[in-house]
C-alpha atoms as a PDB file:
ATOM      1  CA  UNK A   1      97.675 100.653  94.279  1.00  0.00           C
ATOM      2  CA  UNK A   2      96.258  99.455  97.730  1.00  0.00           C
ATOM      3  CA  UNK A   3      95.905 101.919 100.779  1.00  0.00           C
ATOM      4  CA  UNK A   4      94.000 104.934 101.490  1.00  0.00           C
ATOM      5  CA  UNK A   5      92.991 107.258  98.044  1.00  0.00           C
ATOM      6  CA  UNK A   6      94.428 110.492  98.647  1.00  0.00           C
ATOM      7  CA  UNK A   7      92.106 113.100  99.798  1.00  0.00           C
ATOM      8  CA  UNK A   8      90.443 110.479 101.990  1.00  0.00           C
ATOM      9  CA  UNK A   9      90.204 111.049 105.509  1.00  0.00           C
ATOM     10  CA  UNK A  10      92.741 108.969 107.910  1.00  0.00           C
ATOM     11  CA  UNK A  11      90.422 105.533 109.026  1.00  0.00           C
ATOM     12  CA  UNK A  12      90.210 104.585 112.488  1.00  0.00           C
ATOM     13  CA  UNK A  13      91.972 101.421 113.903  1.00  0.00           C
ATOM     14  CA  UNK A  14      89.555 100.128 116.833  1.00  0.00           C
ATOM     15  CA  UNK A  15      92.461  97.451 116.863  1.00  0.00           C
ATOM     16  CA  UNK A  16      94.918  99.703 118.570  1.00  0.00           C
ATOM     17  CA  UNK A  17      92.911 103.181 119.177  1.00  0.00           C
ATOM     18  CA  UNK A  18      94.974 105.219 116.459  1.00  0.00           C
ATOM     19  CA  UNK A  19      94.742 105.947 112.684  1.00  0.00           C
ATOM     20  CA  UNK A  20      94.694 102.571 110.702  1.00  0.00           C
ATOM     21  CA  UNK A  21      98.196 101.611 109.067  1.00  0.00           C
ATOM     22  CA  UNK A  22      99.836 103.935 112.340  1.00  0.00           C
ATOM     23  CA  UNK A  23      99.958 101.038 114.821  1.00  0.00           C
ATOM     24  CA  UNK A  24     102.130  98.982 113.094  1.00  0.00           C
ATOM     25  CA  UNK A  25     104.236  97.096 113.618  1.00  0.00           C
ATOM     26  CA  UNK A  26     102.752  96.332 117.318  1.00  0.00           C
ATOM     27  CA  UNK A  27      99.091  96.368 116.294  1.00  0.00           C
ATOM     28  CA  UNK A  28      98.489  92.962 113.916  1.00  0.00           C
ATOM     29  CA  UNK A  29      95.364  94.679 111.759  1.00  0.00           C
ATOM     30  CA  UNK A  30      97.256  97.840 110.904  1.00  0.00           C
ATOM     31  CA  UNK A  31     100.654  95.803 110.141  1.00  0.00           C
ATOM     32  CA  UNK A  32      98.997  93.758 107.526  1.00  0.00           C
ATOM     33  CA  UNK A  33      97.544  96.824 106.353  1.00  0.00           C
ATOM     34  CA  UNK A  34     101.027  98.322 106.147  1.00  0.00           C
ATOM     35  CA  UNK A  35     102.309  94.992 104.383  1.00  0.00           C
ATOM     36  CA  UNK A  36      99.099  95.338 101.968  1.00  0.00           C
ATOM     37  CA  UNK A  37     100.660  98.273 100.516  1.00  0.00           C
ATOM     38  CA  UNK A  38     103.639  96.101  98.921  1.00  0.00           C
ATOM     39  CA  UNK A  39     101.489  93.231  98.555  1.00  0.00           C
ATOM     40  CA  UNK A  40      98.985  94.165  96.065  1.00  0.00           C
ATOM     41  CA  UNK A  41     101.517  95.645  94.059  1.00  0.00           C
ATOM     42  CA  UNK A  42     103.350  92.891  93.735  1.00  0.00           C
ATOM     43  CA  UNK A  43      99.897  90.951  92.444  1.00  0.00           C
ATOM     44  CA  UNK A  44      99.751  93.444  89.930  1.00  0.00           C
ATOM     45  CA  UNK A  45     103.299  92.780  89.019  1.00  0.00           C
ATOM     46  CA  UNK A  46     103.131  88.902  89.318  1.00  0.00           C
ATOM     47  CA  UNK A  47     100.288  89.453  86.707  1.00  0.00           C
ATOM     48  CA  UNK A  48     101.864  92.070  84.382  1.00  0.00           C
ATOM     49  CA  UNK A  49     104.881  89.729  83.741  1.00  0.00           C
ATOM     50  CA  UNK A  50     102.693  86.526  83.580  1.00  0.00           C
ATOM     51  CA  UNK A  51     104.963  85.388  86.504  1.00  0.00           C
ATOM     52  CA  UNK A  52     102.324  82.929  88.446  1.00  0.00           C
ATOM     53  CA  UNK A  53     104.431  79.816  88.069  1.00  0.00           C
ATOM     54  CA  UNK A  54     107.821  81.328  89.004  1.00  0.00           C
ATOM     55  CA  UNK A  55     107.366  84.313  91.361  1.00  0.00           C
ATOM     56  CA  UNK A  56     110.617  83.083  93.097  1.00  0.00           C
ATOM     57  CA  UNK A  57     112.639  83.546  89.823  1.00  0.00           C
ATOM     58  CA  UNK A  58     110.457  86.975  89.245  1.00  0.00           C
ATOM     59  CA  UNK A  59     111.279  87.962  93.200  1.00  0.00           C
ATOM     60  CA  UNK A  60     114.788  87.423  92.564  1.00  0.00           C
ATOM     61  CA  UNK A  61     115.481  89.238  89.074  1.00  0.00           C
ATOM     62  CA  UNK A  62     113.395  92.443  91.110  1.00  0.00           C
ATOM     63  CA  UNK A  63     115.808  92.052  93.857  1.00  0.00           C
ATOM     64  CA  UNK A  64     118.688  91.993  91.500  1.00  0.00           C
ATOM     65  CA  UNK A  65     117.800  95.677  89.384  1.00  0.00           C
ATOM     66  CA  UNK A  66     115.988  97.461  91.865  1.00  0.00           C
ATOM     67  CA  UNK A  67     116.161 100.961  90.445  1.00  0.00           C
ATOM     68  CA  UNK A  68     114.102  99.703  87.301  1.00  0.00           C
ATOM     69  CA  UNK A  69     111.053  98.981  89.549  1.00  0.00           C
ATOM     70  CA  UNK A  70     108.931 100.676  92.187  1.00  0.00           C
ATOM     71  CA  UNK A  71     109.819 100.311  95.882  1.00  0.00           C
ATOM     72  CA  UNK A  72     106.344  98.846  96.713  1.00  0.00           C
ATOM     73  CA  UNK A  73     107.435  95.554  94.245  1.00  0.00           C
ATOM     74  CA  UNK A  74     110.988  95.541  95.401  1.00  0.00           C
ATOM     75  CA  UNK A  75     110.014  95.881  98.841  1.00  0.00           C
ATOM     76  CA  UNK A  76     107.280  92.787  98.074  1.00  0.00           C
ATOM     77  CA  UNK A  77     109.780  90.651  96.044  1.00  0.00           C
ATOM     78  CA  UNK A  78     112.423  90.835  99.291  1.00  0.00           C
ATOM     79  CA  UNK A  79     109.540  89.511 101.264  1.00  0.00           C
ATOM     80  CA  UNK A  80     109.442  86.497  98.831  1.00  0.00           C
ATOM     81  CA  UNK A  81     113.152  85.996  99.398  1.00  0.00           C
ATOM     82  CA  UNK A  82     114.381  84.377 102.132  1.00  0.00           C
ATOM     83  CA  UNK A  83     117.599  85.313 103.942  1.00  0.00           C
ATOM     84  CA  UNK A  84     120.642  83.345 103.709  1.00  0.00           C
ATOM     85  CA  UNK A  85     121.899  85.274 107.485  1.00  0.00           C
ATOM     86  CA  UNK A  86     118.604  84.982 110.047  1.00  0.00           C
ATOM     87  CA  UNK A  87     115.910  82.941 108.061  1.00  0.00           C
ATOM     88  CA  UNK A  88     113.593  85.396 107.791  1.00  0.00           C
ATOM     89  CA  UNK A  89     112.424  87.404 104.643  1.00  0.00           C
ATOM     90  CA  UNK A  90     115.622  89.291 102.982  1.00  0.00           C
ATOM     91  CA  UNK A  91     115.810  92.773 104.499  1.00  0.00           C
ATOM     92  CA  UNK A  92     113.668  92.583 107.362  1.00  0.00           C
ATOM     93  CA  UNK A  93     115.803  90.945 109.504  1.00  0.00           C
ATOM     94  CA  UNK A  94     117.105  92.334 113.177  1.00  0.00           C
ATOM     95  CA  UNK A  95     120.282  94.905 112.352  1.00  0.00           C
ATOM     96  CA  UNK A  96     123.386  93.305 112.014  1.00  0.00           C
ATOM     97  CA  UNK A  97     122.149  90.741 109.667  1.00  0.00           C
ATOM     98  CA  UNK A  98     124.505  90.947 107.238  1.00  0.00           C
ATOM     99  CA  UNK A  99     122.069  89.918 104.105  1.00  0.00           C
ATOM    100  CA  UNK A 100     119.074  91.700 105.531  1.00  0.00           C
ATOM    101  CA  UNK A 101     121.324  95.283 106.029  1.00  0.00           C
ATOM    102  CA  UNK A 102     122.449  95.138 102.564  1.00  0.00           C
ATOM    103  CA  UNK A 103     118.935  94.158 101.135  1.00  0.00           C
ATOM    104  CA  UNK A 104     117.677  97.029 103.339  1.00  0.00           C
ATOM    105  CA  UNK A 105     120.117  99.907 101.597  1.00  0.00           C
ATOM    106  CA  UNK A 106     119.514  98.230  98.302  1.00  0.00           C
ATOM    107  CA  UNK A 107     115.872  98.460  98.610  1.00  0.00           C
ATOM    108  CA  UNK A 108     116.599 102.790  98.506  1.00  0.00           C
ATOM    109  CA  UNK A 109     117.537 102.200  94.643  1.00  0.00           C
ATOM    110  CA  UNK A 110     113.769 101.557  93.804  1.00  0.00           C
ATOM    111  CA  UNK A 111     112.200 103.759  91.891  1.00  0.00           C
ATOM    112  CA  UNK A 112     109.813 106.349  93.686  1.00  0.00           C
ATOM    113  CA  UNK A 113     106.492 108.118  91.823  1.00  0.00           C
ATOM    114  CA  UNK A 114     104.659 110.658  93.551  1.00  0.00           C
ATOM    115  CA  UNK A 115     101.118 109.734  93.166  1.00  0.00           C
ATOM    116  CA  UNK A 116      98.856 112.462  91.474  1.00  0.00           C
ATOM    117  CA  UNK A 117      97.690 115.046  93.969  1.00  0.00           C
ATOM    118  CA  UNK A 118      99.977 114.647  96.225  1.00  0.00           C
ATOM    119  CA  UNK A 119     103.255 117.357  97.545  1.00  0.00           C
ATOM    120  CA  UNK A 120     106.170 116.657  95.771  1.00  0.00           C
ATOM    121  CA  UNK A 121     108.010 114.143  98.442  1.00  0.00           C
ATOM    122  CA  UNK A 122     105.390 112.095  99.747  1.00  0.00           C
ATOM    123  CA  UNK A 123     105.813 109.022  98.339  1.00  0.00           C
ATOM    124  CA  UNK A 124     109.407 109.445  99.400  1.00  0.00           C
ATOM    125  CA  UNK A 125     107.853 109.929 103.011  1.00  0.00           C
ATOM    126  CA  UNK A 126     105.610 106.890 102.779  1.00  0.00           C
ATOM    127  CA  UNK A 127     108.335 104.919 101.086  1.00  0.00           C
ATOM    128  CA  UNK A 128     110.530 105.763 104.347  1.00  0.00           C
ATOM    129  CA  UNK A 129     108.202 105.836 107.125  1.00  0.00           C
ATOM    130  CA  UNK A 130     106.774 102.132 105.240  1.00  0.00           C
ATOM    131  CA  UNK A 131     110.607 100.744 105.578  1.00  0.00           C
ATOM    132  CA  UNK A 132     110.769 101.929 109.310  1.00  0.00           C
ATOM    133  CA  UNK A 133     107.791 100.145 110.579  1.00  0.00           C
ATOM    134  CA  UNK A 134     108.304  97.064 108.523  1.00  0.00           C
ATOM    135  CA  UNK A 135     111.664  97.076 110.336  1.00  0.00           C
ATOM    136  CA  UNK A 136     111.524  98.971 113.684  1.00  0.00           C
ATOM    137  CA  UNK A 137     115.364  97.865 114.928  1.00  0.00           C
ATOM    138  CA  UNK A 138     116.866 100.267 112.511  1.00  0.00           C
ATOM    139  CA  UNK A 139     115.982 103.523 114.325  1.00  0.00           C
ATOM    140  CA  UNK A 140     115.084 105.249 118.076  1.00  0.00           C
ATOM    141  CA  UNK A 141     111.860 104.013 119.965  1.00  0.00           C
ATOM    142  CA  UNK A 142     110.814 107.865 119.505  1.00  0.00           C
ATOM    143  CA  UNK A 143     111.526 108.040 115.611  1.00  0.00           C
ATOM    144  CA  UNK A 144     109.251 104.456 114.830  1.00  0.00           C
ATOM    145  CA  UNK A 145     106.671 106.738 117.208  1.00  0.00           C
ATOM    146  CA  UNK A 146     106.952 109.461 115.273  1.00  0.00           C
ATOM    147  CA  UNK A 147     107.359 107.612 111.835  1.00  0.00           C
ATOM    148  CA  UNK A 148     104.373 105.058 112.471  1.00  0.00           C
ATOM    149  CA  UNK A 149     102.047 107.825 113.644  1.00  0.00           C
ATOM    150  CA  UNK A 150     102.085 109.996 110.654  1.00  0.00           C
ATOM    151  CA  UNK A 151     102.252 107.424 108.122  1.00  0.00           C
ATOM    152  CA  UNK A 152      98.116 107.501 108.017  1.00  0.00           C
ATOM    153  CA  UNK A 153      98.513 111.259 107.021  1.00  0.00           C
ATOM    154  CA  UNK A 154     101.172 110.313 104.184  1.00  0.00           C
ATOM    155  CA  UNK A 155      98.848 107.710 103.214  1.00  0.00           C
ATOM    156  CA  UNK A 156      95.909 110.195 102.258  1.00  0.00           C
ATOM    157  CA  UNK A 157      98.588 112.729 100.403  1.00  0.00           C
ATOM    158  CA  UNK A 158      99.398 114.954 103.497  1.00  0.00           C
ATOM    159  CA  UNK A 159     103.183 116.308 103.537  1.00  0.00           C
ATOM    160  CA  UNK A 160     104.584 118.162 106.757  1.00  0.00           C
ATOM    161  CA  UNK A 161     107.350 120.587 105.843  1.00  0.00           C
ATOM    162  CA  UNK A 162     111.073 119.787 107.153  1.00  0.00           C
ATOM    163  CA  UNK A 163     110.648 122.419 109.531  1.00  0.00           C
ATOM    164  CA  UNK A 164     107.073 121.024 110.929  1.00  0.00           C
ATOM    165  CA  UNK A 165     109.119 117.303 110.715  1.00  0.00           C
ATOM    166  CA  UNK A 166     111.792 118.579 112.500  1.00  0.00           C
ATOM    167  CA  UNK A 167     109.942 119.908 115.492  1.00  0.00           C
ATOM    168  CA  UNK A 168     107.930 116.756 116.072  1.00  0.00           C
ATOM    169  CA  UNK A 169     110.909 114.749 116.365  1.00  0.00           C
ATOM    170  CA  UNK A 170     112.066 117.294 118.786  1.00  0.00           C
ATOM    171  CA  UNK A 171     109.433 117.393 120.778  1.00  0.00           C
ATOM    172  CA  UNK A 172     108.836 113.653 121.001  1.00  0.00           C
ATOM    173  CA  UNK A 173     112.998 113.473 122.075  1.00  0.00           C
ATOM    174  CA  UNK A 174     111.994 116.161 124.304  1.00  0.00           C
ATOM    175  CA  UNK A 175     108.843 114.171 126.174  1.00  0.00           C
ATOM    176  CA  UNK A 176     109.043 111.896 129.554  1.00  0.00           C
ATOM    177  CA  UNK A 177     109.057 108.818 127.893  1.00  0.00           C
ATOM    178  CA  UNK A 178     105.835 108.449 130.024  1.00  0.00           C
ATOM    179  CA  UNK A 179     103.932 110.684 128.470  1.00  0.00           C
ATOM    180  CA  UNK A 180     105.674 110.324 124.665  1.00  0.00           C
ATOM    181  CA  UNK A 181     102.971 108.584 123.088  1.00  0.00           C
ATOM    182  CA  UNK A 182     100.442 110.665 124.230  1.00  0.00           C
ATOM    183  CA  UNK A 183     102.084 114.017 123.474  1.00  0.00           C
ATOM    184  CA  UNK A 184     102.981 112.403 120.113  1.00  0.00           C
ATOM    185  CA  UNK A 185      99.494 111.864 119.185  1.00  0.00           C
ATOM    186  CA  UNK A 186      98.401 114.938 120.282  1.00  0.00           C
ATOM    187  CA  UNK A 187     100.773 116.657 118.817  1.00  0.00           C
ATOM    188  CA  UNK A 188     100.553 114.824 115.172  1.00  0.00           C
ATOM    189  CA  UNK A 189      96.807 115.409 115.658  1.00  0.00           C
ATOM    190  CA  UNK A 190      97.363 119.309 115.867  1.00  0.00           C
ATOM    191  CA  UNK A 191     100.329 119.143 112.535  1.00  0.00           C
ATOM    192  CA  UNK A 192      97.183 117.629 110.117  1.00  0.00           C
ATOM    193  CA  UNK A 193      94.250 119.349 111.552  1.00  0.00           C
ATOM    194  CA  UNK A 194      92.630 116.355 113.303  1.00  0.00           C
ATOM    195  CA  UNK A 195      92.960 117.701 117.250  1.00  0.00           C
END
């Protein structure tokens, strides 16, 4: 599985100033990074099912039974499918895309595994804060902040509680939208020790 191993330290980004996979989608080096993540698993995939001549037909038989396979292949096999609505790959499309919105809730029936070592939930938290930054229109400005700037921390095994999740969001609602980023980093920096 591609990305950080947990118990790694977050990597810097000199690309955008800011843990790598964080800047995503607006910096280009950490969202391939963040598109890595499905993208090696689906090599692994393409390779387990001897699928190198027809990843098209493999793509769309994923897309078709998600809950048999893990989100990081169903999330690469959308990619490989285009949508019939805006043109784009299937579920990544702007909101209101009729194809792309019901790819999107379909892609929730994947099947999750917690990685060894890791707080029961955090692949759920990758898996979500993954789907927000690959498609930014479905929530607030300050929730993609919020979402994009831990996912480096989810990425190495870190889990905030609800409580601790809760009160970033609140303070980053809370912040002059001048000064969001910048209290959002600091205060994400405090949450997993790095400030």
């Amino acid at each position: 599985m591609a990305g950080p191993q947990v118990g790694e330290a977050p990597r810097w980004c000199a690309g955008c100033g800011w843990y790598a996979y964080g800047g995503a989608p607006g910096c280009a080096a950490c969202a391939r990074l963040v598109d890595a993540l499905s993208a090696d698993a689906w090599a692994e995939c393409v390779r387990r099912w001897g699928a190198e001549g027809d990843e098209a037909g493999l793509a769309g038989m994923i897309a078709d039974e998600p809950d048999r396979h893990d989100w990081r292949v169903v999330d690469a096999a959308l990619d490989r499918l285009g949508c019939p609505g805006c043109g784009g790959p299937l579920g990544r499309g702007p909101v209101g895309c009729a194809p792309c919105d019901r790819a999107h809730g379909y892609r929730y029936a994947a099947v999750e595994t917690d990685r060894p070592g890791v707080p029961p939930g955090n692949e759920h938290a990758v898996r979500v804060n993954v789907s927000v930054v690959r498609r930014p229109g479905t929530v607030s400005a300050g929730e993609l902040l919020v979402r994009r700037l831990t996912l480096p921390f989810l990425l190495v095994g870190l889990l905030p509680s609800t409580g601790q999740a809760q009160r970033l969001g609140a303070l980053v609602r809370g912040a002059p939208s001048a000064r969001r980023e910048e209290t959002a980093r600091r205060a994400v920096e405090e949450l997993f020790g790095r400030g």
